[in-house]
C-alpha atoms as a PDB file:
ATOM      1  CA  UNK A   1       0.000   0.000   0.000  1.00  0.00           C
ATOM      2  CA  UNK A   2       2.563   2.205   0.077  1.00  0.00           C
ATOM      3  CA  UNK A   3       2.642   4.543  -2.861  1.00  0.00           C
ATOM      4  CA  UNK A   4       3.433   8.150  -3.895  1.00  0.00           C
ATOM      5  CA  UNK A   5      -0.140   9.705  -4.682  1.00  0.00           C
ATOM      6  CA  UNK A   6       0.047  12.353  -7.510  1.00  0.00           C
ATOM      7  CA  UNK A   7      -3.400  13.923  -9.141  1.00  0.00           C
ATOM      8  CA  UNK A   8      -3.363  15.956 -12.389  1.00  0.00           C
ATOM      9  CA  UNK A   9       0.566  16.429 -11.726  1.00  0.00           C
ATOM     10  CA  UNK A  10       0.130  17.699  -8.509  1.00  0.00           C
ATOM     11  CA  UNK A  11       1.460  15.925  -5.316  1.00  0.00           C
ATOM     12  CA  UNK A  12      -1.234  14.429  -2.581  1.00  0.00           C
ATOM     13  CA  UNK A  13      -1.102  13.326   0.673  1.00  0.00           C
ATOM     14  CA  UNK A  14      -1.305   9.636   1.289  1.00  0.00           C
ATOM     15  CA  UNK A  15      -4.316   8.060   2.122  1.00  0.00           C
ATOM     16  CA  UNK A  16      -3.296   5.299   3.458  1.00  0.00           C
ATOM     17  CA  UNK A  17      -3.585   6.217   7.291  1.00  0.00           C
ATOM     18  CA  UNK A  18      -7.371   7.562   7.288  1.00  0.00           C
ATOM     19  CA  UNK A  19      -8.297   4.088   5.682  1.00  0.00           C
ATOM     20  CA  UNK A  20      -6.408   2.390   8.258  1.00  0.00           C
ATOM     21  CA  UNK A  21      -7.360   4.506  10.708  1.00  0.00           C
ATOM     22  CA  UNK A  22     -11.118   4.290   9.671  1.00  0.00           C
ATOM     23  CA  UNK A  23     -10.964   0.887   9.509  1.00  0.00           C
ATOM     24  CA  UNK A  24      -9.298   0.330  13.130  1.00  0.00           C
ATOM     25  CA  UNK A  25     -11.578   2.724  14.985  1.00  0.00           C
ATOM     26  CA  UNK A  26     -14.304   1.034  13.764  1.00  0.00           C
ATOM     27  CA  UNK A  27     -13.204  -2.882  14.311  1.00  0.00           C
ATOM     28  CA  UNK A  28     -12.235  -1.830  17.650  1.00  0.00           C
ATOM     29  CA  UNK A  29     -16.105   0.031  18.814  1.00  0.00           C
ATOM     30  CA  UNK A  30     -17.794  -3.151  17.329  1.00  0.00           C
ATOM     31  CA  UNK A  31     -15.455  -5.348  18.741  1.00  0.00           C
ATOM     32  CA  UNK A  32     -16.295  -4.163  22.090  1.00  0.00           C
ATOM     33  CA  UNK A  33     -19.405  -5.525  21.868  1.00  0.00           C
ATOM     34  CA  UNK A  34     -18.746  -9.320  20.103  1.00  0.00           C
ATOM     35  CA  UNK A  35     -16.627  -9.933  22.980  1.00  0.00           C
ATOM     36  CA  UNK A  36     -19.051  -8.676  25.573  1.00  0.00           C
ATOM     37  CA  UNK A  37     -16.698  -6.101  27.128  1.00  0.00           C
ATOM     38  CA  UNK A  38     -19.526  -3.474  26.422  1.00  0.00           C
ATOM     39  CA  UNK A  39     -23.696  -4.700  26.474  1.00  0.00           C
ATOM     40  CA  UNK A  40     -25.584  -4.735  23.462  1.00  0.00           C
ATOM     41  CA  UNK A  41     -27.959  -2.142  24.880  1.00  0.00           C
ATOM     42  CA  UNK A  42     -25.633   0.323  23.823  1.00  0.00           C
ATOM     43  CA  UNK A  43     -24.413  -1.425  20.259  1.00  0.00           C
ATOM     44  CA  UNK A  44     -26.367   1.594  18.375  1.00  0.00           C
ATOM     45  CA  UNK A  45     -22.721   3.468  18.205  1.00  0.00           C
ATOM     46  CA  UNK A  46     -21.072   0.740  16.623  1.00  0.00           C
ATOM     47  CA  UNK A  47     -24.198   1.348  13.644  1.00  0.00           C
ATOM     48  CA  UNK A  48     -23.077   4.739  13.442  1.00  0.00           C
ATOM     49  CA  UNK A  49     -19.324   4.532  13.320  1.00  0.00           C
ATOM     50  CA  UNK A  50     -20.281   1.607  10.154  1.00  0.00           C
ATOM     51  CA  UNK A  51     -22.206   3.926   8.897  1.00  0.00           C
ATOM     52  CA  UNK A  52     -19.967   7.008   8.985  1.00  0.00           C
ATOM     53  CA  UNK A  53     -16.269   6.006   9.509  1.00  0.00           C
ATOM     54  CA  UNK A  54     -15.633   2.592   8.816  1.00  0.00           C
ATOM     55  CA  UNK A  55     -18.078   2.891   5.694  1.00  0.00           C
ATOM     56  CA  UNK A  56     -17.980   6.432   4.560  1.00  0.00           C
ATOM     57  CA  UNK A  57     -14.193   7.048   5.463  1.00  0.00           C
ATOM     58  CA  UNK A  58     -12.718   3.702   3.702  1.00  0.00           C
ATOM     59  CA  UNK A  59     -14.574   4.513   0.807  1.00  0.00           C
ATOM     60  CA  UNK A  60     -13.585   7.924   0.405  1.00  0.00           C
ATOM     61  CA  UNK A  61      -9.867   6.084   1.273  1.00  0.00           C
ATOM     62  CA  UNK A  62     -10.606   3.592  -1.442  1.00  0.00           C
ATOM     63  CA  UNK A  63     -11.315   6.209  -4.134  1.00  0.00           C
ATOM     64  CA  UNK A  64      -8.492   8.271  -3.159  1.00  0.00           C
ATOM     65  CA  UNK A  65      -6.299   5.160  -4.003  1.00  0.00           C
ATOM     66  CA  UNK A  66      -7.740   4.776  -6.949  1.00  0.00           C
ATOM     67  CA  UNK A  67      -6.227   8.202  -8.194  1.00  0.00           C
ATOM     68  CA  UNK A  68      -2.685   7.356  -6.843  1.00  0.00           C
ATOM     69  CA  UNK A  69      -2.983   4.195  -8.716  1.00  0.00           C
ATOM     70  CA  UNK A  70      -2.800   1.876  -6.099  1.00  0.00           C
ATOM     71  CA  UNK A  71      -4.699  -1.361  -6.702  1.00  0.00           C
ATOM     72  CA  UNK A  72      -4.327  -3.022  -3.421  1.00  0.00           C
ATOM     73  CA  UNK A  73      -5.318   0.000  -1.021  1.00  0.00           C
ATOM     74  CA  UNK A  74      -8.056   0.724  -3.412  1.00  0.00           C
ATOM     75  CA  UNK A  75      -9.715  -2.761  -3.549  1.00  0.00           C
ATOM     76  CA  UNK A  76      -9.066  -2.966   0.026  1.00  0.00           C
ATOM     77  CA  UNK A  77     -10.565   0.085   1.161  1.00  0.00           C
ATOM     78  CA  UNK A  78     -13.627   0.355  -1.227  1.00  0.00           C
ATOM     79  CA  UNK A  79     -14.234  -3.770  -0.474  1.00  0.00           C
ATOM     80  CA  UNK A  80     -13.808  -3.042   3.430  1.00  0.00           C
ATOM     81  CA  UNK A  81     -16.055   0.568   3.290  1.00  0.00           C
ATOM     82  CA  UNK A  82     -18.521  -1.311   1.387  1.00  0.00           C
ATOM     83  CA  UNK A  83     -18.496  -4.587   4.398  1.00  0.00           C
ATOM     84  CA  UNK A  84     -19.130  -2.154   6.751  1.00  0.00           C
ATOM     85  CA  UNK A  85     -22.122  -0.501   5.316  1.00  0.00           C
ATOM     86  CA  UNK A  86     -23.903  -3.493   4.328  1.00  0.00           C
ATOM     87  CA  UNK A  87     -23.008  -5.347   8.135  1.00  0.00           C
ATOM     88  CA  UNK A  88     -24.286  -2.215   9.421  1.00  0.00           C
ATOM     89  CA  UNK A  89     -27.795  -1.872   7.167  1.00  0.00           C
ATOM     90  CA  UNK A  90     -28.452  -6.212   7.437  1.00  0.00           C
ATOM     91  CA  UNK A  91     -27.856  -5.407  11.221  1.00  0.00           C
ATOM     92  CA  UNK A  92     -30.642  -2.788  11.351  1.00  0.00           C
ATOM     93  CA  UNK A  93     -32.895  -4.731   9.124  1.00  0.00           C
ATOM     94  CA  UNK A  94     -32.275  -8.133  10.660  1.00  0.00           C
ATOM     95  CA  UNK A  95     -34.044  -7.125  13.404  1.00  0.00           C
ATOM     96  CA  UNK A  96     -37.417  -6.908  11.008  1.00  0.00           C
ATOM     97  CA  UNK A  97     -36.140 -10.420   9.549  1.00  0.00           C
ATOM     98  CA  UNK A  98     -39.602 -11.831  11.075  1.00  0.00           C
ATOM     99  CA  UNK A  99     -40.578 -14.757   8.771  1.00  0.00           C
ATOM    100  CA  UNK A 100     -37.458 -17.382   9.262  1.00  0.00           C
ATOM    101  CA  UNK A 101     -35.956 -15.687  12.735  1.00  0.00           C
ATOM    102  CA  UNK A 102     -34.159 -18.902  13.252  1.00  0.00           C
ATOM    103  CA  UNK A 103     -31.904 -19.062  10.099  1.00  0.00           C
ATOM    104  CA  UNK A 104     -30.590 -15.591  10.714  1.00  0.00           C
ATOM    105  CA  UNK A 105     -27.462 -16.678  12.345  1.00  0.00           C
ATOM    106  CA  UNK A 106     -27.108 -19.134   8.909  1.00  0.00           C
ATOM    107  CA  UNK A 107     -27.846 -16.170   6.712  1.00  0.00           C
ATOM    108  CA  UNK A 108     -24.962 -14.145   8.738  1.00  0.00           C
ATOM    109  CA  UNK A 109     -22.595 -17.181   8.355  1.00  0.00           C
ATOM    110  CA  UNK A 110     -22.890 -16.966   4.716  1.00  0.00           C
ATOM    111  CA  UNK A 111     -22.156 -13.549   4.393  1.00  0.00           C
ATOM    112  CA  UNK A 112     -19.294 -13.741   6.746  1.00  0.00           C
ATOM    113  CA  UNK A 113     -17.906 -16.901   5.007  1.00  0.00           C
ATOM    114  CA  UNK A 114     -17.472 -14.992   1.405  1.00  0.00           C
ATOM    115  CA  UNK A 115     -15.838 -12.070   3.684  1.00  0.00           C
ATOM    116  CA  UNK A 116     -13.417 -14.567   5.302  1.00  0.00           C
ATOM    117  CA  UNK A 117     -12.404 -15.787   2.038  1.00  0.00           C
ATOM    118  CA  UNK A 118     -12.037 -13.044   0.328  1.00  0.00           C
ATOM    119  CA  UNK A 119      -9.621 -11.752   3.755  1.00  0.00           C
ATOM    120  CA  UNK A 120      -7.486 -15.004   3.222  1.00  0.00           C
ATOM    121  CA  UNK A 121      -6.549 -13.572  -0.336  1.00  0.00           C
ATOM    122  CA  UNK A 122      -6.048  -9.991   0.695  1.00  0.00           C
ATOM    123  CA  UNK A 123      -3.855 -11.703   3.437  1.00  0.00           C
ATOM    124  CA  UNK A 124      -1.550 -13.407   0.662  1.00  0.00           C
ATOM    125  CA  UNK A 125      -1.041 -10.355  -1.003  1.00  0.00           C
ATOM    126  CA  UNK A 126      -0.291  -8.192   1.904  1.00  0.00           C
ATOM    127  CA  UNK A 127       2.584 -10.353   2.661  1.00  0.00           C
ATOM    128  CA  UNK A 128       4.659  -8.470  -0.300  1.00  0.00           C
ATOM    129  CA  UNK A 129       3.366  -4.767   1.028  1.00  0.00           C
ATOM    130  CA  UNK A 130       4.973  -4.679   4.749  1.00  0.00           C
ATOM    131  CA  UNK A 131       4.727  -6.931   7.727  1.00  0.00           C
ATOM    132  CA  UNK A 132       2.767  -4.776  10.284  1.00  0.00           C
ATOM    133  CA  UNK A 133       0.181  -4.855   7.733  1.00  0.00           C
ATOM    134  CA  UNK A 134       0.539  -8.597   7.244  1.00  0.00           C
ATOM    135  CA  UNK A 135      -0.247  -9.050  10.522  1.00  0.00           C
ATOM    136  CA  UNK A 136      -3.162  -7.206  11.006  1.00  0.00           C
ATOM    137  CA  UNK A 137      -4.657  -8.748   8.098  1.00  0.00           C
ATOM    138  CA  UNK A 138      -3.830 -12.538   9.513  1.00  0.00           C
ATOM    139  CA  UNK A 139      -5.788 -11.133  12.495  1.00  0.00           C
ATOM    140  CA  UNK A 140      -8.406  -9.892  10.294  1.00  0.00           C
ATOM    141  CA  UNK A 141      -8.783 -13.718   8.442  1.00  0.00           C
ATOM    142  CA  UNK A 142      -9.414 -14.481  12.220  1.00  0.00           C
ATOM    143  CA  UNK A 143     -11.546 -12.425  13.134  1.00  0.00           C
ATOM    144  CA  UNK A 144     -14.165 -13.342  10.132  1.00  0.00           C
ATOM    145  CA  UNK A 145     -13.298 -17.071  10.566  1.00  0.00           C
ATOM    146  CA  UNK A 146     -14.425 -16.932  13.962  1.00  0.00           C
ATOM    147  CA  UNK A 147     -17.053 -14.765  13.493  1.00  0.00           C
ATOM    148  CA  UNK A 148     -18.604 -16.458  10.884  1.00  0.00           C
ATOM    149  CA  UNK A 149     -18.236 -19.524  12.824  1.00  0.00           C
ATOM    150  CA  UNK A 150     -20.099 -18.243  15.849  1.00  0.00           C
ATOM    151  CA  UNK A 151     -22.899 -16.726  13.255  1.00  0.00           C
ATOM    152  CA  UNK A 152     -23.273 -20.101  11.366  1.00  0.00           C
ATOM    153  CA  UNK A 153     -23.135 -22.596  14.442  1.00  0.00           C
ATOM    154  CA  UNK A 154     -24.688 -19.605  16.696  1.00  0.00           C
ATOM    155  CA  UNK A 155     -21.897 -20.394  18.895  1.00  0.00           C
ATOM    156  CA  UNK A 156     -21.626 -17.172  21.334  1.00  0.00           C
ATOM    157  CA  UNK A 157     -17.957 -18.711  22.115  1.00  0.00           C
ATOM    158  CA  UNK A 158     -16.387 -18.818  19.013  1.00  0.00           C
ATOM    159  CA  UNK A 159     -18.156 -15.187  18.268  1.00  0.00           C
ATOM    160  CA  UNK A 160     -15.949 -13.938  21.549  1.00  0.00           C
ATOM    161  CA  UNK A 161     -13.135 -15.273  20.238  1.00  0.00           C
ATOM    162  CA  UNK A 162     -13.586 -13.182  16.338  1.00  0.00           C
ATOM    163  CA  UNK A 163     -13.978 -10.197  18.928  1.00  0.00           C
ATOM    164  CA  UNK A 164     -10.689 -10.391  20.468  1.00  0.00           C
ATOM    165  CA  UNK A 165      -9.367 -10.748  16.897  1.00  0.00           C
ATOM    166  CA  UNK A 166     -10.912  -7.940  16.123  1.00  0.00           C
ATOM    167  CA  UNK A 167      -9.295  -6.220  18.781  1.00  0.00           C
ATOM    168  CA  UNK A 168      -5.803  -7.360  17.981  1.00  0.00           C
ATOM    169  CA  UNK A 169      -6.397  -6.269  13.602  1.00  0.00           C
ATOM    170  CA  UNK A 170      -7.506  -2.654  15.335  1.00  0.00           C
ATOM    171  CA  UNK A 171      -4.385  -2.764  16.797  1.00  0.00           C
ATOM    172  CA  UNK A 172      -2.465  -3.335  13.949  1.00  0.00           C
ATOM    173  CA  UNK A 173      -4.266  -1.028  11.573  1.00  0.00           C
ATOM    174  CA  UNK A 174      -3.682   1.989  14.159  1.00  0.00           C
ATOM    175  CA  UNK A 175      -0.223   0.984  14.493  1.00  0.00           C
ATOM    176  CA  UNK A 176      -0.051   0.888  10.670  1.00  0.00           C
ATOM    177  CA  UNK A 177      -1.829   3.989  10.405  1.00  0.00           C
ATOM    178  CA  UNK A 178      -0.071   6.246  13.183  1.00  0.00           C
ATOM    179  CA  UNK A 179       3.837   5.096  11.822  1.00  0.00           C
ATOM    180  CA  UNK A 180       2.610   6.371   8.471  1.00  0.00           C
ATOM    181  CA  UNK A 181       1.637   9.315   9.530  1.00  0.00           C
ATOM    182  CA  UNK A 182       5.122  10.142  11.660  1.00  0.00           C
ATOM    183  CA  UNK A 183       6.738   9.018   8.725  1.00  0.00           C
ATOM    184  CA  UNK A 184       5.599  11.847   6.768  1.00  0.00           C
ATOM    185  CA  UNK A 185       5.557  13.906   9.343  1.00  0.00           C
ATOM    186  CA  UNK A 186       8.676  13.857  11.045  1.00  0.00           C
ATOM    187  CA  UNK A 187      10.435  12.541   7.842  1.00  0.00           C
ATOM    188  CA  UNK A 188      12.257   9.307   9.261  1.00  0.00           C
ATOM    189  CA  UNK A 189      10.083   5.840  10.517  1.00  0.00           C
ATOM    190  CA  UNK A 190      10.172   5.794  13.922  1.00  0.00           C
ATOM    191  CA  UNK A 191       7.951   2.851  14.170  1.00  0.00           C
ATOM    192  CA  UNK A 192       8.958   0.255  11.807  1.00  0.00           C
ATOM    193  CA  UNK A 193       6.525  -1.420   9.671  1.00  0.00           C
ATOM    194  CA  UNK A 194       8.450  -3.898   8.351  1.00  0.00           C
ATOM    195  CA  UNK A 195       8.748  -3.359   4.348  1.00  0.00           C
ATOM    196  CA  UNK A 196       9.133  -6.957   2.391  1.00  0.00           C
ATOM    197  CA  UNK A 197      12.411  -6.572   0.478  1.00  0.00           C
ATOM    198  CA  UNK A 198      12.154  -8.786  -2.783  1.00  0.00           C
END
């Protein structure tokens, strides 16, 4: 993902670290609640940051990458931005999902399951961009494994367990995010990410 973002001739800033930083924020607040740190009585936050960061800010990421050419950060972006609005609206609407109430959790396994697949093949790639965001994406491919596990098999357990993934791919997006930003910023990496060296 890293690139050097130039529109019409003229120089842009990067933006890598708002998609990453979009992206973490938002993992992290509905995190909180799939591992039961915070009740679902108060879940309706997590809706809005889907809704305004982690959808709205990764797409407008995504489309930024698109003009510094960068295939990865723009699939990536636009693909996550575009998971978190539709989680976010079948969330809502589930709740009006009256006629077959019990295969919900099946109809939430199957979206997860193309989500965790398509994650495994993001993760691949990654592995040639730089290792802090290798890891947060092998966090990621847990966190929608387990997830769609617990969905599918309405296992609250294995649902935890994608949470504290979740957590742990936050962390590694913010981390990926903030050493971008002092990068540019200060103008030497003071917290390494790790770049793969063919």
């Amino acid at each position: 993902m890293e690139e050097k973002p130039t529109l019409a001739g003229i120089e842009v800033a990067n933006a890598n670290p708002l998609g990453l930083t979009a992206f973490a924020l938002t993992a992290f607040t509905m995190s909180m609640f799939t591992t039961g740190l915070l009740p679902e009585s108060v879940s309706n936050v997590g809706l809005a940051m889907g809704y305004f960061f982690g959808g709205a800010g990764m797409l407008l990421a995504g489309l930024w990458a698109f003009f510094a050419r960068s295939t990865f950060g723009a699939t990536a972006y636009c693909s996550y931005g575009f998971y978190f609005l539709a989680y976010t609206y079948y969330t809502v609407e589930m709740q009006n999902d009256a006629e077959n109430p019990d295969k919900t959790h099946v109809a939430l396994g199957v979206f997860l399951l193309g989500w965790t697949i398509f994650t495994i093949c993001m993760t691949i790639i990654s592995y040639r961009t730089f290792r802090a965001l290798f890891i947060m994406f092998v966090f990621l491919t847990l966190d929608y494994f387990f997830n769609m596990v617990g969905a599918w098999a309405d296992s609250k357990i294995a649902t935890k367990a994608g949470g504290w993934f979740g957590l742990m791919a936050a962390a590694s997006a913010l981390y990926c995010a903030m050493s971008i930003v002092v990068t540019d910023t200060w103008h030497e990496e003071l917290l390494p990410l790790g770049h793969y060296k063919g």
